[in-house]
Every structure is written in structure tokens, then in C-alpha cells.
PDB file of N, CA and C in Angstrom:
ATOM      1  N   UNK A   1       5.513   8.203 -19.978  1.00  0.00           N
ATOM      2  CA  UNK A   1       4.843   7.598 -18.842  1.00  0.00           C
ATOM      3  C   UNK A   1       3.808   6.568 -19.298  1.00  0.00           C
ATOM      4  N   UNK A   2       3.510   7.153 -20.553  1.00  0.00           N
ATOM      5  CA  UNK A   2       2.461   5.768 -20.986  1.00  0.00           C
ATOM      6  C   UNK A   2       2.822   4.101 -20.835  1.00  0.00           C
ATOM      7  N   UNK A   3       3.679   4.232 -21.547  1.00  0.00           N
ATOM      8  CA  UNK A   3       4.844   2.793 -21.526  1.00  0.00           C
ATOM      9  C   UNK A   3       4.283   1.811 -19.701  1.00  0.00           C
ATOM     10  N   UNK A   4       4.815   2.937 -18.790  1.00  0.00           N
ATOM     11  CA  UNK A   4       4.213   2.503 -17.549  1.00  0.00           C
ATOM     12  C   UNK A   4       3.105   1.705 -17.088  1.00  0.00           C
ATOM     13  N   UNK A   5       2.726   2.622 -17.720  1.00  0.00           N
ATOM     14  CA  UNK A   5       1.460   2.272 -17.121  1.00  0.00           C
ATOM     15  C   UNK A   5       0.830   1.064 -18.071  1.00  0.00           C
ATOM     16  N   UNK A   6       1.260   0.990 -19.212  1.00  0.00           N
ATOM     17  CA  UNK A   6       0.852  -0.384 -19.847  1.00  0.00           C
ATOM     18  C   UNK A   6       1.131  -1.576 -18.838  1.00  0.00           C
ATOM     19  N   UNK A   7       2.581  -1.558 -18.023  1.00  0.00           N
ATOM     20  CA  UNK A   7       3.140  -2.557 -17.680  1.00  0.00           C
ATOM     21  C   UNK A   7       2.314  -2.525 -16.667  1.00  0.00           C
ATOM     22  N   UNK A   8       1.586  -1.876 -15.859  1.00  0.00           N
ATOM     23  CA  UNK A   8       0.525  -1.736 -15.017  1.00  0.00           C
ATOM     24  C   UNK A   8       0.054  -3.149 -14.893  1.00  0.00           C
ATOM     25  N   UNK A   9      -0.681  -3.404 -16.443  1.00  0.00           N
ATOM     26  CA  UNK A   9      -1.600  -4.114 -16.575  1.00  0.00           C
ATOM     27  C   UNK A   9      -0.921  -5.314 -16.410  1.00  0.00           C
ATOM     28  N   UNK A  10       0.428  -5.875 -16.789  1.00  0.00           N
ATOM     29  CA  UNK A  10       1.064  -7.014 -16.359  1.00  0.00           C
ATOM     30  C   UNK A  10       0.502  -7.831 -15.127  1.00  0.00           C
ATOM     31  N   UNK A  11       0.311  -6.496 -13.911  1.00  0.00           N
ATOM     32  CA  UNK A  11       0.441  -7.201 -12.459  1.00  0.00           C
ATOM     33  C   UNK A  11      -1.431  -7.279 -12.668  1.00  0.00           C
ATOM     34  N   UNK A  12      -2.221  -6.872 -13.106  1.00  0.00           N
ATOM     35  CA  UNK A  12      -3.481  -6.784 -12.776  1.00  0.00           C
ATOM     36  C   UNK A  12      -3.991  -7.654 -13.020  1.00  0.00           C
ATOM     37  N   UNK A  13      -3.128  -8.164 -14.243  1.00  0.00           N
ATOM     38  CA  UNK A  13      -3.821  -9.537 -15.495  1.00  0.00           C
ATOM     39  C   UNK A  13      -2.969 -10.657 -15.079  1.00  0.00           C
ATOM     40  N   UNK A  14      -1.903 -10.492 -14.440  1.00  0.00           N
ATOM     41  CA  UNK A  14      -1.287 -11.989 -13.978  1.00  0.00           C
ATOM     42  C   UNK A  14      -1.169 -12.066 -12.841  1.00  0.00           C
ATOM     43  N   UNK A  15      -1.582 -11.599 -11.788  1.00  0.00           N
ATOM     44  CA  UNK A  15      -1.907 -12.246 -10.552  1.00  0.00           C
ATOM     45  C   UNK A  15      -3.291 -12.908 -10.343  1.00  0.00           C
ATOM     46  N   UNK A  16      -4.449 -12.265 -10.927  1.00  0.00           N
ATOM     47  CA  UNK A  16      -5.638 -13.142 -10.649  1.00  0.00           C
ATOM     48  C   UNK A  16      -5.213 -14.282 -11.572  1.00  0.00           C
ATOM     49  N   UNK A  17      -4.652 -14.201 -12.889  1.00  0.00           N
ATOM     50  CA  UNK A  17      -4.199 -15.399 -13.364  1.00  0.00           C
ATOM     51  C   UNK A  17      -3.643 -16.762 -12.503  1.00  0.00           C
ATOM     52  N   UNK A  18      -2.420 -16.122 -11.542  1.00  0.00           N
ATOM     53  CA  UNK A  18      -1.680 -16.701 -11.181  1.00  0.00           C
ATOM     54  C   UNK A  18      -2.743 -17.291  -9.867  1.00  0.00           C
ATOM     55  N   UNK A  19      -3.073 -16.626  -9.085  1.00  0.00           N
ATOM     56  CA  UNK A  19      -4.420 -17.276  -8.142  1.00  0.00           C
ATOM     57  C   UNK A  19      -5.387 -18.345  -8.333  1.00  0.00           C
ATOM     58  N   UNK A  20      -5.973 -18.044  -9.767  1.00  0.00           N
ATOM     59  CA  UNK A  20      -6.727 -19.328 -10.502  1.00  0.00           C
ATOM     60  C   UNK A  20      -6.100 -20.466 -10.693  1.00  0.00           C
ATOM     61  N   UNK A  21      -4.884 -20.298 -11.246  1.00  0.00           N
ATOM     62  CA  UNK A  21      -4.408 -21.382 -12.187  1.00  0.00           C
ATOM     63  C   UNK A  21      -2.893 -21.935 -11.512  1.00  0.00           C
ATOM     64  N   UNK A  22      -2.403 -21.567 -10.650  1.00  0.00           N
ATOM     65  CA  UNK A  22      -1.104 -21.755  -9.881  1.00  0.00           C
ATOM     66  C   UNK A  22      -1.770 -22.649  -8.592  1.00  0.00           C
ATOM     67  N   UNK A  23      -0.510 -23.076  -8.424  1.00  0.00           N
ATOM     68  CA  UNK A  23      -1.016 -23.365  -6.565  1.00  0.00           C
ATOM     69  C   UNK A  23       0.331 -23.281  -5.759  1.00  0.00           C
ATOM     70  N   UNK A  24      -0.207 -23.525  -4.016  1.00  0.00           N
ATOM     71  CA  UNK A  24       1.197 -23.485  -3.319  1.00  0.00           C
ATOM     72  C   UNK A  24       1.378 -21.946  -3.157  1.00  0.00           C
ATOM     73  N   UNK A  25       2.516 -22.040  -3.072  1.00  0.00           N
ATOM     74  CA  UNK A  25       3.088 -20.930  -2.862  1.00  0.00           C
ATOM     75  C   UNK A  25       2.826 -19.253  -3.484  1.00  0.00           C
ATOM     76  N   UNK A  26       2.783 -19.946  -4.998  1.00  0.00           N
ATOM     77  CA  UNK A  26       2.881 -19.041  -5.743  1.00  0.00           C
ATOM     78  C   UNK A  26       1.439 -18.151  -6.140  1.00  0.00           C
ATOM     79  N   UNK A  27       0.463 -18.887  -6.065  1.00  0.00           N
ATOM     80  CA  UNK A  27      -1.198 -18.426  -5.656  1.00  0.00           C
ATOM     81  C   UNK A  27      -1.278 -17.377  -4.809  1.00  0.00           C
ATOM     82  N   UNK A  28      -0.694 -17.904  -3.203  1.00  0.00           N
ATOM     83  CA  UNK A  28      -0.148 -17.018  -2.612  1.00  0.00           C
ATOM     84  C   UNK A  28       0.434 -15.774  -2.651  1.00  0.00           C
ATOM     85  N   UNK A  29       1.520 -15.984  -3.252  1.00  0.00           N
ATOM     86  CA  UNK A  29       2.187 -14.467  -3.344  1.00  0.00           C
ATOM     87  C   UNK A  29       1.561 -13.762  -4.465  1.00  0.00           C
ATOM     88  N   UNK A  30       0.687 -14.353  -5.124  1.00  0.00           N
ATOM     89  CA  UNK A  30       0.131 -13.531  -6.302  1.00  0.00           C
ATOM     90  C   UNK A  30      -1.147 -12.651  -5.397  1.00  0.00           C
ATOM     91  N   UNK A  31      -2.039 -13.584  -4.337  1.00  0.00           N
ATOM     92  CA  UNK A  31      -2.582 -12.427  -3.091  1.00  0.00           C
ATOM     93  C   UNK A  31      -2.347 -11.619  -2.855  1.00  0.00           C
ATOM     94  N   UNK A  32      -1.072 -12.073  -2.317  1.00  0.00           N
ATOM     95  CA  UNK A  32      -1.008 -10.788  -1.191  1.00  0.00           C
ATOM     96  C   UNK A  32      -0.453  -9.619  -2.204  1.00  0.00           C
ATOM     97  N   UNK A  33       0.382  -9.950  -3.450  1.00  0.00           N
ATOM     98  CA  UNK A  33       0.750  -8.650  -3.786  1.00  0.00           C
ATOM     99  C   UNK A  33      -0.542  -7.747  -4.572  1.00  0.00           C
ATOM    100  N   UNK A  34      -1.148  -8.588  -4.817  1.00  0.00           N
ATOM    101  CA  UNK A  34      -3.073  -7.888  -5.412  1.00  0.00           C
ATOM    102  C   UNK A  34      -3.055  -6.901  -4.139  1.00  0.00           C
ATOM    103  N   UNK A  35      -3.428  -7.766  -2.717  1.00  0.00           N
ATOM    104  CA  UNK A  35      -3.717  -7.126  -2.169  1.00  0.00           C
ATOM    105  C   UNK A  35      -3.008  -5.665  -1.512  1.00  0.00           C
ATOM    106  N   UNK A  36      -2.192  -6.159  -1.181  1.00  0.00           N
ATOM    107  CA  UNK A  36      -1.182  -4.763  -1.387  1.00  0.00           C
ATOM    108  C   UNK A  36      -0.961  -3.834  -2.169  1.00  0.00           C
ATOM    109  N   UNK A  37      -0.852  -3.899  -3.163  1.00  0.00           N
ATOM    110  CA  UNK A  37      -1.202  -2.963  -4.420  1.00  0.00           C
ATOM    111  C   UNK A  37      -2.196  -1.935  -4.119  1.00  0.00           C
ATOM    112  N   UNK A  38      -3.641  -3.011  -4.252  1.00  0.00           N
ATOM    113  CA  UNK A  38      -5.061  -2.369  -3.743  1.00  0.00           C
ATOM    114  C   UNK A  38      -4.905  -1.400  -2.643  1.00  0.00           C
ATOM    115  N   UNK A  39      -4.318  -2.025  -1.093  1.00  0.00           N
ATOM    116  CA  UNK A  39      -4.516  -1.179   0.046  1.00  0.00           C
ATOM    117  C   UNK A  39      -3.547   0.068  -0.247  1.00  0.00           C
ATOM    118  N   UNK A  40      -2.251  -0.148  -0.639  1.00  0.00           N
ATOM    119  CA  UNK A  40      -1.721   1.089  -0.949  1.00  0.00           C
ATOM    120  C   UNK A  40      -2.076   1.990  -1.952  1.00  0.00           C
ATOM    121  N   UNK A  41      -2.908   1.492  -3.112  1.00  0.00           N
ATOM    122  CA  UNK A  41      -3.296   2.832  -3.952  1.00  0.00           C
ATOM    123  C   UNK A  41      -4.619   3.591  -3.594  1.00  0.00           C
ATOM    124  N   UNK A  42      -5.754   2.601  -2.398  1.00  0.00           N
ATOM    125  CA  UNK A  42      -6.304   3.229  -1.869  1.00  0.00           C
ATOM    126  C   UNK A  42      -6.045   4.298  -0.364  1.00  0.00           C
ATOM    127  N   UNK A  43      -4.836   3.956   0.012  1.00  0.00           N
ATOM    128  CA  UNK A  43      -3.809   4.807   0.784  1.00  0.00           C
ATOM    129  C   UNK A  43      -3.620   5.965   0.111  1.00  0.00           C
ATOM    130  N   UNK A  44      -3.235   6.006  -1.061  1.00  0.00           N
ATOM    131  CA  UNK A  44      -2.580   7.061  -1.928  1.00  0.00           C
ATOM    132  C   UNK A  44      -3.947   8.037  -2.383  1.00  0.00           C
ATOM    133  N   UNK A  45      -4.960   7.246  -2.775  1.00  0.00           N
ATOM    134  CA  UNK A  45      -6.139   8.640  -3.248  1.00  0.00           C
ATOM    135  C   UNK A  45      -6.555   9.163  -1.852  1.00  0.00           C
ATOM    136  N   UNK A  46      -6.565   8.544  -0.665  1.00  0.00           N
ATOM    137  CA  UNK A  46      -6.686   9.172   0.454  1.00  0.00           C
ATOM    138  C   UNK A  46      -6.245  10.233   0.615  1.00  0.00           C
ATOM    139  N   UNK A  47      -4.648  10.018   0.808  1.00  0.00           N
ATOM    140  CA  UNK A  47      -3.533  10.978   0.942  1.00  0.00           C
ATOM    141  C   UNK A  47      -3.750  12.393  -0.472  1.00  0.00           C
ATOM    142  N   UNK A  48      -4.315  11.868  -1.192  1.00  0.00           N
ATOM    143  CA  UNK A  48      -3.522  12.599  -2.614  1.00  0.00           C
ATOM    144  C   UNK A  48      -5.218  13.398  -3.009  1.00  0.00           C
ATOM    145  N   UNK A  49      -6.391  13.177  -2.174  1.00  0.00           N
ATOM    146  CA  UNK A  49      -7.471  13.627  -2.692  1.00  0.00           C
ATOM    147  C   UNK A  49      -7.601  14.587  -2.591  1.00  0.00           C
ATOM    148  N   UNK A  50      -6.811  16.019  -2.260  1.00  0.00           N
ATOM    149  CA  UNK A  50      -6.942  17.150  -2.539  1.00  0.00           C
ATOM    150  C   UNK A  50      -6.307  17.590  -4.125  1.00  0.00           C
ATOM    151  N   UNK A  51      -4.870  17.353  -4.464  1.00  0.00           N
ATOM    152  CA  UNK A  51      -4.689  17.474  -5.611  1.00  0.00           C
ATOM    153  C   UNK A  51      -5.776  16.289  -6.366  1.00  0.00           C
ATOM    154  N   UNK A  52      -6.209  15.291  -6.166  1.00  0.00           N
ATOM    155  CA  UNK A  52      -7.203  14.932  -7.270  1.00  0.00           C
ATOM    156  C   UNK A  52      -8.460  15.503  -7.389  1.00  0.00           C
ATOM    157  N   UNK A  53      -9.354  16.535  -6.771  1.00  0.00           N
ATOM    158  CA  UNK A  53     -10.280  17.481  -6.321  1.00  0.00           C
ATOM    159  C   UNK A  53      -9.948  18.834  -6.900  1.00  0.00           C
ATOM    160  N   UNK A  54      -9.038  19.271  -7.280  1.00  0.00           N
ATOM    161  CA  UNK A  54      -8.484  20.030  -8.147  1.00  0.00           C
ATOM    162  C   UNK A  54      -8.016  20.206  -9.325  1.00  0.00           C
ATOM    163  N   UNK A  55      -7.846  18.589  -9.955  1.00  0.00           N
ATOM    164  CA  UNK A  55      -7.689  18.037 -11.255  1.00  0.00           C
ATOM    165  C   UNK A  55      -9.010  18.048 -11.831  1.00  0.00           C
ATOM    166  N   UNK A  56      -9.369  18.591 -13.473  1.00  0.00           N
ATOM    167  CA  UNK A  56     -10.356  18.237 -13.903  1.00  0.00           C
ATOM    168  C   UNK A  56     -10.780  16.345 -14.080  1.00  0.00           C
ATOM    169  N   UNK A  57     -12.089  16.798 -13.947  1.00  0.00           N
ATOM    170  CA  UNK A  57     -12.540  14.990 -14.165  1.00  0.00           C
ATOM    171  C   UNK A  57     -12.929  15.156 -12.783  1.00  0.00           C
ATOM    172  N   UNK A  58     -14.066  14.372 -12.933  1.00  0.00           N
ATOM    173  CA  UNK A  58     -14.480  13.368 -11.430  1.00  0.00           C
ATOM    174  C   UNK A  58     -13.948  12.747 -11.066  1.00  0.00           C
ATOM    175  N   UNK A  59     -14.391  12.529  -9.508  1.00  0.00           N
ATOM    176  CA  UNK A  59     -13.462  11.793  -8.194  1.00  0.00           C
ATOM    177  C   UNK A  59     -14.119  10.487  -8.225  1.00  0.00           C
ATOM    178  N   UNK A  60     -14.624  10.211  -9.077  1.00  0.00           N
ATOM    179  CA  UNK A  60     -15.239   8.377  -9.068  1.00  0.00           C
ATOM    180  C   UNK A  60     -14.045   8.013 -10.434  1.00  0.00           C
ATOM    181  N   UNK A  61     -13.823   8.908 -11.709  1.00  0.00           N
ATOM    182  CA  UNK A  61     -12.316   8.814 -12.400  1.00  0.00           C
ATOM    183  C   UNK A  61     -11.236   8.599 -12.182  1.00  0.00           C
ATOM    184  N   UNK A  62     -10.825   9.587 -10.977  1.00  0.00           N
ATOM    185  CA  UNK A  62      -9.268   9.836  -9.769  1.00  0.00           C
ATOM    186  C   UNK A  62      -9.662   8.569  -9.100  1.00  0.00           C
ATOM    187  N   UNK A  63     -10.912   8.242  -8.732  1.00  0.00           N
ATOM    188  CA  UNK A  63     -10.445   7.217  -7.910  1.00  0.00           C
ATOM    189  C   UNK A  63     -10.183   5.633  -9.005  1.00  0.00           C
ATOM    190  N   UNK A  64     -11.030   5.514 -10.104  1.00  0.00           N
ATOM    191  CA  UNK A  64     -10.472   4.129 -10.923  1.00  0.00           C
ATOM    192  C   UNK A  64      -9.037   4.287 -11.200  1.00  0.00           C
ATOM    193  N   UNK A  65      -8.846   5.411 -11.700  1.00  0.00           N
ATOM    194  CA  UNK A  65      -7.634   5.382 -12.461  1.00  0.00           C
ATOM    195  C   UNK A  65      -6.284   5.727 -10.562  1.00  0.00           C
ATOM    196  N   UNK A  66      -6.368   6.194  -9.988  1.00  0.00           N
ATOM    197  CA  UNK A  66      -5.458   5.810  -8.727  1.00  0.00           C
ATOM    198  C   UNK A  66      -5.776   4.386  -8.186  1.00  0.00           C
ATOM    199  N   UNK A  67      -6.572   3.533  -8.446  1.00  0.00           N
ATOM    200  CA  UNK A  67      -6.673   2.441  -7.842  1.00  0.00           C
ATOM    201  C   UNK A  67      -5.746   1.506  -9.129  1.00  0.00           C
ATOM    202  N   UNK A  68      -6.182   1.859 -10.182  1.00  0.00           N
ATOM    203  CA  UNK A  68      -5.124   1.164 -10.855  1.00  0.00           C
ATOM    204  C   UNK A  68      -3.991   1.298 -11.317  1.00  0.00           C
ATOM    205  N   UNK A  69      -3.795   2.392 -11.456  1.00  0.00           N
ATOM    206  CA  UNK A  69      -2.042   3.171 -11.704  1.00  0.00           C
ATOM    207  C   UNK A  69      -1.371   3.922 -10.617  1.00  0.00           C
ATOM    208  N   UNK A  70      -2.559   3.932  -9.474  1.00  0.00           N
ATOM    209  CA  UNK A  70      -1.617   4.648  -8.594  1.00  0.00           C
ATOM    210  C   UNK A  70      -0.856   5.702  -9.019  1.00  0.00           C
ATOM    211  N   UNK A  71       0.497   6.450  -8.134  1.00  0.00           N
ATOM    212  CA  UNK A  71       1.133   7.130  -8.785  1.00  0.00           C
ATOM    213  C   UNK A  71       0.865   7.529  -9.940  1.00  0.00           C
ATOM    214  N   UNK A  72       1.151   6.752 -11.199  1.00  0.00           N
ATOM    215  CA  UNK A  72       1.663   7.155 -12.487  1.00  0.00           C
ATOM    216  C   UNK A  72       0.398   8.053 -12.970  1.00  0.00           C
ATOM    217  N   UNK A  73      -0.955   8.387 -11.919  1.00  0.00           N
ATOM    218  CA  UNK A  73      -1.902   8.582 -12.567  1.00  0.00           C
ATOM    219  C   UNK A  73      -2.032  10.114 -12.084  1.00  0.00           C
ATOM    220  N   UNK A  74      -1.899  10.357 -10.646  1.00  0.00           N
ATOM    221  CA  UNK A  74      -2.346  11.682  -9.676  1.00  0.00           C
ATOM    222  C   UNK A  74      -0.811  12.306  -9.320  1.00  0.00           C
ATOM    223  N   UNK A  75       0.473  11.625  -9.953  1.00  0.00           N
ATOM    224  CA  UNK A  75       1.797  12.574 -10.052  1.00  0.00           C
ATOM    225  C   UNK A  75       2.130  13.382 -11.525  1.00  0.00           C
ATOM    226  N   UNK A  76       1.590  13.373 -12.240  1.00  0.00           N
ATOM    227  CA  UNK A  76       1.578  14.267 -13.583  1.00  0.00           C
ATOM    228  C   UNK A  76       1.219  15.608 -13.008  1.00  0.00           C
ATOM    229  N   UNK A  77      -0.139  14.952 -12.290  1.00  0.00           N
ATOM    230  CA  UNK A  77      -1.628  16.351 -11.762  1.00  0.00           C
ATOM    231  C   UNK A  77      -0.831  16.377 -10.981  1.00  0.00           C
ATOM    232  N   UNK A  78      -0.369  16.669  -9.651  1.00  0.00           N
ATOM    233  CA  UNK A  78       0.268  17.708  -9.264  1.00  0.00           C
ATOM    234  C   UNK A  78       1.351  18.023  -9.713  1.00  0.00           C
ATOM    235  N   UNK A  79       2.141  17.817 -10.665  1.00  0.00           N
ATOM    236  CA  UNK A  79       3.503  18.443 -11.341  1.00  0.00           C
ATOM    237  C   UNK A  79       2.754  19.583 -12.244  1.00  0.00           C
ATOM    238  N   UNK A  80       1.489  18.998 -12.788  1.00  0.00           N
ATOM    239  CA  UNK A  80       0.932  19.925 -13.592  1.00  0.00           C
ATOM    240  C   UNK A  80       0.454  21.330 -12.942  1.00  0.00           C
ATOM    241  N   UNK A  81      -0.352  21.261 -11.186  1.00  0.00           N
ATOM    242  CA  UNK A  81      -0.674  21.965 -10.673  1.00  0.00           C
ATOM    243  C   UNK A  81       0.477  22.673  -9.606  1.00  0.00           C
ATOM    244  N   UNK A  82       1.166  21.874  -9.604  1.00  0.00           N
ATOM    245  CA  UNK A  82       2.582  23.094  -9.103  1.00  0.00           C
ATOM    246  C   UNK A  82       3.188  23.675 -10.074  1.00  0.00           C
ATOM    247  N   UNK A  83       3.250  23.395 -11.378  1.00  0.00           N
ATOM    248  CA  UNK A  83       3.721  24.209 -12.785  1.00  0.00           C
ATOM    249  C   UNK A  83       2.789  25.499 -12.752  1.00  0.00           C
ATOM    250  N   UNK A  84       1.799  25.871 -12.638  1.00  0.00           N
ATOM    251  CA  UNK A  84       0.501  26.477 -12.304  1.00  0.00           C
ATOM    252  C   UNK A  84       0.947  26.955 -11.374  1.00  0.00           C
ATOM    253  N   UNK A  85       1.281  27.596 -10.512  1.00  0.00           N
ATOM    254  CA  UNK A  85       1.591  28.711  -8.888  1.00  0.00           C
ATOM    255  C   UNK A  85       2.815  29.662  -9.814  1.00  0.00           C
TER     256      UNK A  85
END
């Protein structure tokens, strides 16, 4: 899963790229998919803040690391905490 989440950083580091330094169209779609990203992984610690409240580590942690990996970050922790029952 590591691998993943490296590629993470692809979209994080080349869309503000692409915003600065692009224009037209493509500035554009480098927005909205930032922004989308953002609203859905703050969707997801919403949804997901009980298993992250149950994961060791602080919820100011669960929340950097779900804002930037989303998934790949708070689906281990609950595979880990349903392995656990």
C-alpha cells in the first residue's frame, strides 16, 4: 500500500503546479480535481471518524493523513480493527 500512497503525492504536487503555471483549460481541471479530492476526503473522515477515534494516534493525525490519502490511510484501521472482534 505504500507504493500508493507515494503516487498520492503525484496529484498534490501537480495540480497546484498545473494551476500556477498552465492556463485555459487545463488550470482548470487541475481545480476542480484539488478541489474534489479535498471535499471528498473531508467527506470520508466525517463518515469514517469513529473507526479513526479508535485507531491509536490523534484525530488532528487521522485528520492530515485522511485529508491526504484518504482511503489508503483509515482502510488498513478498520481491516485492522475488524481483524480484532
Amino acid at each position: 500500500m505504500k507504493a500508493i500512497k507515494y503516487n498520492v503525492w503525484v496529484i498534490f504536487i501537480g495540480c497546484p503546479l498545473l494551476i500556477l503555471f498552465a492556463s485555459n483549460w487545463l488550470a482548470t481541471a487541475a481545480a476542480w480535481v484539488l478541489a474534489l479530492i479535498l471535499v471528498a476526503h473531508l467527506v470520508e473522515f466525517i463518515a469514517k471518524r469513529e473507526v479513526l477515534a479508535k485507531a491509536p494516534g490523534g484525530m488532528g493525525h487521522h485528520f492530515v493523513q485522511t485529508m491526504i490519502y484518504g482511503l489508503f490511510h483509515w482502510r488498513p484501521l478498520e481491516e485492522a480493527q475488524k481483524a480484532d472482534h
